[in-house]
C-alpha atoms as a PDB file:
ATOM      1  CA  UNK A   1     -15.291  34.035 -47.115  1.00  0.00           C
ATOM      2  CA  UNK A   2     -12.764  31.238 -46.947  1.00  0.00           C
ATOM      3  CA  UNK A   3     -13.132  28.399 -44.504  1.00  0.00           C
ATOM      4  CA  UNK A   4     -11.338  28.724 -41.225  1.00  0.00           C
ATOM      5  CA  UNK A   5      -8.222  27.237 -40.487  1.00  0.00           C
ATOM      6  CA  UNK A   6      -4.796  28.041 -38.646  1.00  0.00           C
ATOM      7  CA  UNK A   7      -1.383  26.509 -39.023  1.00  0.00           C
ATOM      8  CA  UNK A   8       1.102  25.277 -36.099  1.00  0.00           C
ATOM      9  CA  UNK A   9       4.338  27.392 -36.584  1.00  0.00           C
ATOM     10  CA  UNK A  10       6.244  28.432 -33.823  1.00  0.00           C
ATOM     11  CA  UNK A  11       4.321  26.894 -31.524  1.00  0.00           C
ATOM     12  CA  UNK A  12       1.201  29.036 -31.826  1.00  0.00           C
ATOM     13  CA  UNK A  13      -1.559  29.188 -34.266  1.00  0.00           C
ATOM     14  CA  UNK A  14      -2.295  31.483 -36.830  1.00  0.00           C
ATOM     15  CA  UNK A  15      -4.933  32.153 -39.250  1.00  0.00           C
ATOM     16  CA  UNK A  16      -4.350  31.188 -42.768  1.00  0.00           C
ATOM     17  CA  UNK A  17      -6.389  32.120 -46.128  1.00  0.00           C
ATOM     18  CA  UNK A  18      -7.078  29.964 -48.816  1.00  0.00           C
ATOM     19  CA  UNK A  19      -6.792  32.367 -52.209  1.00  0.00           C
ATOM     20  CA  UNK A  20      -8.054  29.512 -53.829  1.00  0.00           C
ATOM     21  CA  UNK A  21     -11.013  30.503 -52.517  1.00  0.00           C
ATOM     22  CA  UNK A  22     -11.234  34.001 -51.568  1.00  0.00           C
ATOM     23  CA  UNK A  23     -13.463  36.072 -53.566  1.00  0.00           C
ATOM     24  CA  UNK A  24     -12.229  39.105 -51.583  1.00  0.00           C
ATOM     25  CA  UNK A  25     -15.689  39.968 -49.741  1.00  0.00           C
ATOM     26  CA  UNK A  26     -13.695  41.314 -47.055  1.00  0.00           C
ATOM     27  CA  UNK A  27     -15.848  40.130 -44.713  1.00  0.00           C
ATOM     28  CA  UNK A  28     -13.284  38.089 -42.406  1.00  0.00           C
ATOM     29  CA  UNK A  29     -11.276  41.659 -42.162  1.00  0.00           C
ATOM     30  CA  UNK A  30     -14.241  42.785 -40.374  1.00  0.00           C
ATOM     31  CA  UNK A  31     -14.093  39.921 -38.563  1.00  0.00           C
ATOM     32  CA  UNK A  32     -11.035  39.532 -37.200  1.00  0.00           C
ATOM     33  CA  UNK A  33     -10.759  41.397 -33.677  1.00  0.00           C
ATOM     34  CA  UNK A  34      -6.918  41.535 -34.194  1.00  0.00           C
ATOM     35  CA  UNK A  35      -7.263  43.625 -37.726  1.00  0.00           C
ATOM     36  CA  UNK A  36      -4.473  40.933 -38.761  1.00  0.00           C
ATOM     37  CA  UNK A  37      -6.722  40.413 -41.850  1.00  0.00           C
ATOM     38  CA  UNK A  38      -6.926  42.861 -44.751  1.00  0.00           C
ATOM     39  CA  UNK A  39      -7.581  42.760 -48.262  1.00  0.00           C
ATOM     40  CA  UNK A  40      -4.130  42.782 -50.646  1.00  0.00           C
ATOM     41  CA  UNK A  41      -3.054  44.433 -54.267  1.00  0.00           C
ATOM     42  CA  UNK A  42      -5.067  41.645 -55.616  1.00  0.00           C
ATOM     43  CA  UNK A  43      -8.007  41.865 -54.038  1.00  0.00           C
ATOM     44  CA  UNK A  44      -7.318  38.589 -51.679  1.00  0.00           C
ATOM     45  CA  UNK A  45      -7.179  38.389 -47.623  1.00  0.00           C
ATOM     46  CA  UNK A  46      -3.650  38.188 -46.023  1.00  0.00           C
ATOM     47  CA  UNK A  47      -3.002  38.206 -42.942  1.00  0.00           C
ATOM     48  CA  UNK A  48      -0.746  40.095 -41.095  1.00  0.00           C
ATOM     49  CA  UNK A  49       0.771  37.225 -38.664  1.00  0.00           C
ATOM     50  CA  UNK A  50       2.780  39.539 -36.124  1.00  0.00           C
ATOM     51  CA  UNK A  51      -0.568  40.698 -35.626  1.00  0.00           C
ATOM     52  CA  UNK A  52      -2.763  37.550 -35.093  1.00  0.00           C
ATOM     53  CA  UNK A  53      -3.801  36.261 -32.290  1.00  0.00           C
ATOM     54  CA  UNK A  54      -5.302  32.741 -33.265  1.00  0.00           C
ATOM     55  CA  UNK A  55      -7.932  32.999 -31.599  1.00  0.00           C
ATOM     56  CA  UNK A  56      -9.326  30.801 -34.907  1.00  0.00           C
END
């Protein structure tokens, strides 16, 4: 899993994935309490952000 981190946008933080390093163990989609996270056509995290919650 990626380290954690979150970016200031609008005012709020979100989660962000590094697919530099994501190996795609899908373990921060089982993680995430907002199911903002899932695994893409690749095989990398995204992250939905209309769906996360920051809560880092």
């Amino acid at each position: 899993m990626a380290p954690r981190s979150a970016e200031m946008g609008s005012g709020r933080l979100t989660a962000r994935i590094d697919s530099e390093v994501c190996v795609g163990c899908g373990r921060c989609v089982a993680a995430c309490p907002a199911q903002a996270i899932s695994l893409g056509p690749d095989g990398k995290a995204v992250v939905d952000e209309s769906l996360c919650r920051g809560c880092g």
